[in-house]
Protein backbone atom coordinates (compact mmCIF):
# COMPACT_ATOMS: atom_id res chain seq x y z
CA UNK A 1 66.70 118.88 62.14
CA UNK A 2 69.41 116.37 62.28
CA UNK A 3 72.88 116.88 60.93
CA UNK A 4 75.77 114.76 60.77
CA UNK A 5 78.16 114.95 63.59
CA UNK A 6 80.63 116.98 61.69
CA UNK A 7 78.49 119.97 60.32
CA UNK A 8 76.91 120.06 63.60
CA UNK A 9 80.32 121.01 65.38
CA UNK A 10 80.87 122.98 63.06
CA UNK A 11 77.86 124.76 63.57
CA UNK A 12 78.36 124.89 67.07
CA UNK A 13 82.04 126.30 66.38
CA UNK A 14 81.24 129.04 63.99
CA UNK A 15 78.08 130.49 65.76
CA UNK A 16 79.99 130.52 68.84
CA UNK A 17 82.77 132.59 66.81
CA UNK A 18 80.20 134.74 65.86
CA UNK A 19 81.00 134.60 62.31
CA UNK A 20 79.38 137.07 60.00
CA UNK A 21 79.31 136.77 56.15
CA UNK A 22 79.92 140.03 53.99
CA UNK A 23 79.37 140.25 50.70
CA UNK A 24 81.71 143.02 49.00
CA UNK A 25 80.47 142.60 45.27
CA UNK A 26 80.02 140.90 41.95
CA UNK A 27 82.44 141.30 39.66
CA UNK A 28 82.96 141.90 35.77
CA UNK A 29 86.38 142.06 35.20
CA UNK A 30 88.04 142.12 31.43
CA UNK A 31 91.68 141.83 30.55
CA UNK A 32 94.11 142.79 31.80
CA UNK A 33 92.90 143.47 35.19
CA UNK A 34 94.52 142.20 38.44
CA UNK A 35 93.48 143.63 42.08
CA UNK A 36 95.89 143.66 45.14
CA UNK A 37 93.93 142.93 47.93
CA UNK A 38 94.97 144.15 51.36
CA UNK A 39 95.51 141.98 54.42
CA UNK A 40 92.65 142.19 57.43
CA UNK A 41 92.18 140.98 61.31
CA UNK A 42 89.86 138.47 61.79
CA UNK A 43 88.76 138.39 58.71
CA UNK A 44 88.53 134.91 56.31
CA UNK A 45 87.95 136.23 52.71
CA UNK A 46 86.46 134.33 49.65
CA UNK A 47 86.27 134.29 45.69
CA UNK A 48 83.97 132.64 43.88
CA UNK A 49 84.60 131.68 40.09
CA UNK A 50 81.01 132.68 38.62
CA UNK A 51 82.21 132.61 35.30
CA UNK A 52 85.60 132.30 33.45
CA UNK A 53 88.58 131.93 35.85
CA UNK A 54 91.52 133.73 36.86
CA UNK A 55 94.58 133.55 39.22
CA UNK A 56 94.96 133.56 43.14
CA UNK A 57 98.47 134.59 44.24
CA UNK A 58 99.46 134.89 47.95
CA UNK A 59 102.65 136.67 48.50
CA UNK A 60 103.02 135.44 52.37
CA UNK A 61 103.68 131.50 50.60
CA UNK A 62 104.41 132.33 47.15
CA UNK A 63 101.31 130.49 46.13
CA UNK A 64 99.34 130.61 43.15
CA UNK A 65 96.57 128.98 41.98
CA UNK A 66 94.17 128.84 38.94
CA UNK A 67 90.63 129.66 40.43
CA UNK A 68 88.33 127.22 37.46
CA UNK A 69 85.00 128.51 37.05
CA UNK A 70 82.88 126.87 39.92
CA UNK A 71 86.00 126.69 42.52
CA UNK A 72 86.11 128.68 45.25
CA UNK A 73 89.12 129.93 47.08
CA UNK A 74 89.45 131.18 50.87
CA UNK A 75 92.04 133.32 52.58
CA UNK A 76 90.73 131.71 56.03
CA UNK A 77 93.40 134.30 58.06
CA UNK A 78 92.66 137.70 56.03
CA UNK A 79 96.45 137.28 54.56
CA UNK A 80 97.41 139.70 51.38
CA UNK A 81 96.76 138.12 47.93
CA UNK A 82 96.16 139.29 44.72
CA UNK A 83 93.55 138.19 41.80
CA UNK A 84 94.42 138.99 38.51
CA UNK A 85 94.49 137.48 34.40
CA UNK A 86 97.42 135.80 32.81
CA UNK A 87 98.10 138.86 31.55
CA UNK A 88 98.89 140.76 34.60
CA UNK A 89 101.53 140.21 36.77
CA UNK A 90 100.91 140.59 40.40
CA UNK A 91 102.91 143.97 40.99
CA UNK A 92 100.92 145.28 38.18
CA UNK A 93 97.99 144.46 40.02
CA UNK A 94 96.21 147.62 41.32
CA UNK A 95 95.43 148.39 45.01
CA UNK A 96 91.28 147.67 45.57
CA UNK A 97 90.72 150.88 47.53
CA UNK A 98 91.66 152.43 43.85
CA UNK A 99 89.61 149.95 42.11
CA UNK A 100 86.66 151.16 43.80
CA UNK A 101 87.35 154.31 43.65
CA UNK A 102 88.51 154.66 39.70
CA UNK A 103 85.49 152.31 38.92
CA UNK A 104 83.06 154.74 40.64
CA UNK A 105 81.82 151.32 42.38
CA UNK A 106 79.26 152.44 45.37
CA UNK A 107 78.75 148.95 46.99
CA UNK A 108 75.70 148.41 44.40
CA UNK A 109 74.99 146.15 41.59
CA UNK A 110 78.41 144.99 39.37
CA UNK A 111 81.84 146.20 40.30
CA UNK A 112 82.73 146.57 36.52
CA UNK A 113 87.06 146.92 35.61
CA UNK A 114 89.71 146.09 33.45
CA UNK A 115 90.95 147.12 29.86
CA UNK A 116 89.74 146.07 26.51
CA UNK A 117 92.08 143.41 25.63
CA UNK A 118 89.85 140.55 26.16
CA UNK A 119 86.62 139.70 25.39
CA UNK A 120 86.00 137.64 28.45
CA UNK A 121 84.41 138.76 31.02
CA UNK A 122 85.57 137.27 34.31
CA UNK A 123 82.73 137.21 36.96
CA UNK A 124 83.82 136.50 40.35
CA UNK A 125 81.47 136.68 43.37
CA UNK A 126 83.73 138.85 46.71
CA UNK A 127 83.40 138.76 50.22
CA UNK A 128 84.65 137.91 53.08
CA UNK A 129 83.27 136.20 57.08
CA UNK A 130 84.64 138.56 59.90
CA UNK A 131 84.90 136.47 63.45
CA UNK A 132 84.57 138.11 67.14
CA UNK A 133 87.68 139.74 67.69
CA UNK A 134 89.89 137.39 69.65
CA UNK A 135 88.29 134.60 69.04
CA UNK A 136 90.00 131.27 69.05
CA UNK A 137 89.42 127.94 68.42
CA UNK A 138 92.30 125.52 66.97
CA UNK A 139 90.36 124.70 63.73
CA UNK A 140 90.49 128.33 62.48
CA UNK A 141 94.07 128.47 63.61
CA UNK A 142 95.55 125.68 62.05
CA UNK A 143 93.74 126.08 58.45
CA UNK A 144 96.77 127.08 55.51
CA UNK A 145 96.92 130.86 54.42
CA UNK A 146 94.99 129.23 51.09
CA UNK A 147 92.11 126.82 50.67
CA UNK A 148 91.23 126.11 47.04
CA UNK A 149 88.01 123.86 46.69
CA UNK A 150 87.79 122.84 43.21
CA UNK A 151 84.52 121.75 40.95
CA UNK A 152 81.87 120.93 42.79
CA UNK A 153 79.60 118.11 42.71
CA UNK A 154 80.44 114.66 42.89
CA UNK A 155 83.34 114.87 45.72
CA UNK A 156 81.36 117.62 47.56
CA UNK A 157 78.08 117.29 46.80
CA UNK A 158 75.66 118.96 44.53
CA UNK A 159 74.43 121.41 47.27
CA UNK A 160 77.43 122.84 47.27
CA UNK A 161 77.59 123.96 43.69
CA UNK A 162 73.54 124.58 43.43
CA UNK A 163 74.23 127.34 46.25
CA UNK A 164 77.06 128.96 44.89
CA UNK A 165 75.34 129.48 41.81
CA UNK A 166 72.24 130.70 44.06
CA UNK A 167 74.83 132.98 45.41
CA UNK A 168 76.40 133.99 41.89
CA UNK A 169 72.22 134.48 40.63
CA UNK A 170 71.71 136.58 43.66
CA UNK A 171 74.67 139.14 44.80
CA UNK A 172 73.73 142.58 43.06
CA UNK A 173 70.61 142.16 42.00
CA UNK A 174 67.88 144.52 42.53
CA UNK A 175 65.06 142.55 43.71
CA UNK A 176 63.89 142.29 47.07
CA UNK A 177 65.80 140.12 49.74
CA UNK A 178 68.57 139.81 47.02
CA UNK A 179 71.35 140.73 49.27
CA UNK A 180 70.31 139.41 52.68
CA UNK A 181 69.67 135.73 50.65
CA UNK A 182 73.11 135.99 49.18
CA UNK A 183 74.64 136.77 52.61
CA UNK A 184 73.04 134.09 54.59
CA UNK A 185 73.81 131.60 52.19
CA UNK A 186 77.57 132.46 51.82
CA UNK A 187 77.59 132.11 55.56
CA UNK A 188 76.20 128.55 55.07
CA UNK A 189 78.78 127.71 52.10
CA UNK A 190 82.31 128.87 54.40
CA UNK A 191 80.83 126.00 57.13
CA UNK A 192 80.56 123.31 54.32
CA UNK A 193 83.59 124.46 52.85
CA UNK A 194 85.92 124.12 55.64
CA UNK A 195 84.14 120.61 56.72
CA UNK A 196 85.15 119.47 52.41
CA UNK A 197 88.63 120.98 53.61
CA UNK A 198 88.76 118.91 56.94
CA UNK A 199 87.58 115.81 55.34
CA UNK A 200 89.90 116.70 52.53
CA UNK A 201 92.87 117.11 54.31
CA UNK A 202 92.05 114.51 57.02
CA UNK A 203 94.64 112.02 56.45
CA UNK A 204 97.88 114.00 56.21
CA UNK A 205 97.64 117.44 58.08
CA UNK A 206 98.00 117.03 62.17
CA UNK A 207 95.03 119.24 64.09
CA UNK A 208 92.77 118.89 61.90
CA UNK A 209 92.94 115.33 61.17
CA UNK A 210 90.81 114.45 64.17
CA UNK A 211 87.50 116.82 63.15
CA UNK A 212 86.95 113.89 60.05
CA UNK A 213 87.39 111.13 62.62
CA UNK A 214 84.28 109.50 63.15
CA UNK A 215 85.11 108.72 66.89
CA UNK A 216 86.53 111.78 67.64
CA UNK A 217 83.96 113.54 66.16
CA UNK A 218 81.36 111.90 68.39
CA UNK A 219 83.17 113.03 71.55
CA UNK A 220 83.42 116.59 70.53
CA UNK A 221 79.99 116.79 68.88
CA UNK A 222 78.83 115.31 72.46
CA UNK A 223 81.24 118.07 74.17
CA UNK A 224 79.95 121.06 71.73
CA UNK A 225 76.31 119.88 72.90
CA UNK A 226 76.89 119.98 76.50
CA UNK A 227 80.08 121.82 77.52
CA UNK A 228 79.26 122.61 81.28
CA UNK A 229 79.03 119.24 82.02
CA UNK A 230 81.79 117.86 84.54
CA UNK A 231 83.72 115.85 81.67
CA UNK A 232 86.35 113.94 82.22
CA UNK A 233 88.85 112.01 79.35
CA UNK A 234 87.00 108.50 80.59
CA UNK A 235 83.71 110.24 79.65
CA UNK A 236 84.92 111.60 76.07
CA UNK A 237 86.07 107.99 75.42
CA UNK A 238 82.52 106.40 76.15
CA UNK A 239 81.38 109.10 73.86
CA UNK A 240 83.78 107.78 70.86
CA UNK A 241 83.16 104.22 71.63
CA UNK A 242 87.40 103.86 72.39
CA UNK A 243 89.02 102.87 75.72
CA UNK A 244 90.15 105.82 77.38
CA UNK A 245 94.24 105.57 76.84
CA UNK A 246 93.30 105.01 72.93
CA UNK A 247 90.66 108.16 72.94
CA UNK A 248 93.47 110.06 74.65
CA UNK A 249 96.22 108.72 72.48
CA UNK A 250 94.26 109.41 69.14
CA UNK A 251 92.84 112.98 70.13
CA UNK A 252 96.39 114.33 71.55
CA UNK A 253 97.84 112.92 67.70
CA UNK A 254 95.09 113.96 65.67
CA UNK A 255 93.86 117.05 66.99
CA UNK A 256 97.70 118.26 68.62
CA UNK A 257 96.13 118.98 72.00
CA UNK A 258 94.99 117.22 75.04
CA UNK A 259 90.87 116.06 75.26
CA UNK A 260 91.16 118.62 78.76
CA UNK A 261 92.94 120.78 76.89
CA UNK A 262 90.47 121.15 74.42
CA UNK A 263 87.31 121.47 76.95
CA UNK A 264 89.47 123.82 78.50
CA UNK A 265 89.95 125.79 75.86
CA UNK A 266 86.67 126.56 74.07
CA UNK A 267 84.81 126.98 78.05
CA UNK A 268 86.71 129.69 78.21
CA UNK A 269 85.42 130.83 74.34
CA UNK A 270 82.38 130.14 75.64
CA UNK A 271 83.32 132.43 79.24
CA UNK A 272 84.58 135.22 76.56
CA UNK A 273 81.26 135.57 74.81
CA UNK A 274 79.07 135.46 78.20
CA UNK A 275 81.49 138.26 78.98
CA UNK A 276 80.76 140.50 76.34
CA UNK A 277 78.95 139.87 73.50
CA UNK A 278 75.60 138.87 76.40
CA UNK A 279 77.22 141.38 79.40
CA UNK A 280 76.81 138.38 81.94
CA UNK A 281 78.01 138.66 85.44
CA UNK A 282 81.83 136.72 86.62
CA UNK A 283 79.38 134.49 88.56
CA UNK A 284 76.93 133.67 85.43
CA UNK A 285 80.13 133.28 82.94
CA UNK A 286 81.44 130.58 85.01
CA UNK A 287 78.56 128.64 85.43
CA UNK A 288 77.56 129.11 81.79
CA UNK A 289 81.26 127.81 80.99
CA UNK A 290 80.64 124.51 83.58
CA UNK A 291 82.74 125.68 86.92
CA UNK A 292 81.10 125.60 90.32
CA UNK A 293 84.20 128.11 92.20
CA UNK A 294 84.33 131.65 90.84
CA UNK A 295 87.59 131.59 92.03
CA UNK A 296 88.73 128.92 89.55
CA UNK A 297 86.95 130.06 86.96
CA UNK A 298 88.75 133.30 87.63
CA UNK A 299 92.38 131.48 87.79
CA UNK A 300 91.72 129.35 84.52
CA UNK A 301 89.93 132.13 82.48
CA UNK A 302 93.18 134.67 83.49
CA UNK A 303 95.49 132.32 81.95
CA UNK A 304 93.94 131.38 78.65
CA UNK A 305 92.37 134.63 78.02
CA UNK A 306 95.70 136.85 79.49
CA UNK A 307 93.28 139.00 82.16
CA UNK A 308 91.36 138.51 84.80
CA UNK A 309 87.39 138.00 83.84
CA UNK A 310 85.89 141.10 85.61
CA UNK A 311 88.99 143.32 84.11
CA UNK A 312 88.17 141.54 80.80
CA UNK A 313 84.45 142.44 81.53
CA UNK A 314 85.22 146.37 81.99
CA UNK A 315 87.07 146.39 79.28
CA UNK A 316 84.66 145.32 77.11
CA UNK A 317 81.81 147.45 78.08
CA UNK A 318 84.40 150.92 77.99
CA UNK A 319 84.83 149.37 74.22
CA UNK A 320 81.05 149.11 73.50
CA UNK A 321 80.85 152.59 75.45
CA UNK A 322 83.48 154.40 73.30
């Protein structure tokens, strides 16, 4: 199946993360309700507008925002925020862990809260995509505390929106595969999200910029396909169709970081994962990751990851042992 150079990264990027959709719950909330939502590690949360809107606030920026039915809003770094109705303030908001608990919610069907003072009823569709924990990659890292995508359909396509709704139709429900269709497709909706937030924010916002460049993109994608290859900066730039002092030049400004830099960077992501997540050998992990010398593997991989790779190895298996 092809898919355009973009998404395909991205694919590359997130399965490589090992990002996991959650779904917490559906939601049927009538005023005045609000819900303080506690920060998390690794974690990039989402809302959903079902049906009827409501308000975002995240106390780290100040921000709020009015979440329109059919936008969606992630917390990409697990940050604090509260959702709530015009008619409750954010310290009125209640803690979640009470919300579940005073709602007698049991992580089944329609989390169901709020007074009587409205005749709305606000559904919103909860959950949240957990990464590896200490994973990196500069995309995640330089996304805002915030990302609002609003109305779907022309600007980011009609997939978009026909999947959310899928979602919205799906999360709770009783019927066979419900859940599991829901949670596979929310996965699918955070990767075109952030690329409609890359593309987006392409023309003003330094490291991220260079994802939504079509040259660029053709040198990573190429990378991200092949990353134990010997690459050098003259190969990236044959990749991108650019000479290689303009390649270098436009990656380094766009993307904040050196092409080397880069390849450096996620071979060692790549190193990490051999490492635990698949229990391969020092020897294996540096091959996988594209070095010939243990040795340097050994030197590079101690420096970006903050350990050496058989002490990183150990440790990892004591955690899965524990």
């Amino acid at each position: 199946m092809y898919l355009p150079p973009m998404l395909d990264l991205l694919s590359d990027i997130l399965t490589r993360l090992s990002l996991r959709g959650t779904l917490y719950f559906r939601t049927s909330f009538s005023e005045p309700w609000g819900v303080k939502v506690p920060p998390y590690r690794n974690v990039a949360r989402f809302h959903y507008a079902h049906r009827g809107d409501c308000l975002v606030h995240v106390p780290e920026t100040g921000q709020t925002l009015m979440l329109a039915q059919g936008d969606l809003a992630i917390i990409p770094h697990g940050a604090a925020h509260v959702i709530h109705c015009p008619k409750t303030m954010p310290p009125e908001a209640m803690e979640l862990d009470s919300v579940l608990e005073r709602s007698g919610y049991r992580g089944e069907g329609v989390l169901v809260w709020g007074g009587d003072g409205g005749k709305r009823d606000i559904q919103l569709i909860c959950g949240h995509f957990s990464l590896a924990e200490g994973s990196r990659h500069l995309l995640f890292e330089r996304l805002p505390p915030v990302i609002h995508l609003r109305g779907y359909g022309a600007e980011t396509g009609p997939w978009l929106e026909a999947t959310l709704k899928v979602i919205g139709a799906e999360a709770g429900r009783a019927r066979l595969g419900s859940d599991l269709i829901a949670l596979k497709m929310s996965e699918a909706i955070f990767a075109q999200a952030i690329r409609a937030h890359v593309e987006e924010a392409a023309a003003d916002e330094s490291g991220i910029a260079g994802f939504a460049d079509p040259n660029l993109s053709r040198a990573l994608s190429a990378f991200h396909r092949a990353p134990a290859r010997s690459w050098t900066v003259a190969d990236l730039a044959r990749e991108a169709g650019l000479s290689r002092t303009s390649f270098a030049e436009r990656f380094t400004s766009l993307l904040g970081v050196t092409p080397m830099a880069y390849v450096t960077s996620w071979r060692m992501q790549i190193a990490r994962d051999a490492l635990s997540a698949r229990g391969l050998s020092v020897a294996e992990a540096a091959e996988l990751s594209g070095y010939g010398s243990e040795s340097a593997f050994s030197r590079v991989f101690k420096k970006e990851i903050g350990m050496p790779p058989a002490a990183f190895r150990h440790a990892q298996a004591d955690l899965e042992a524990a």
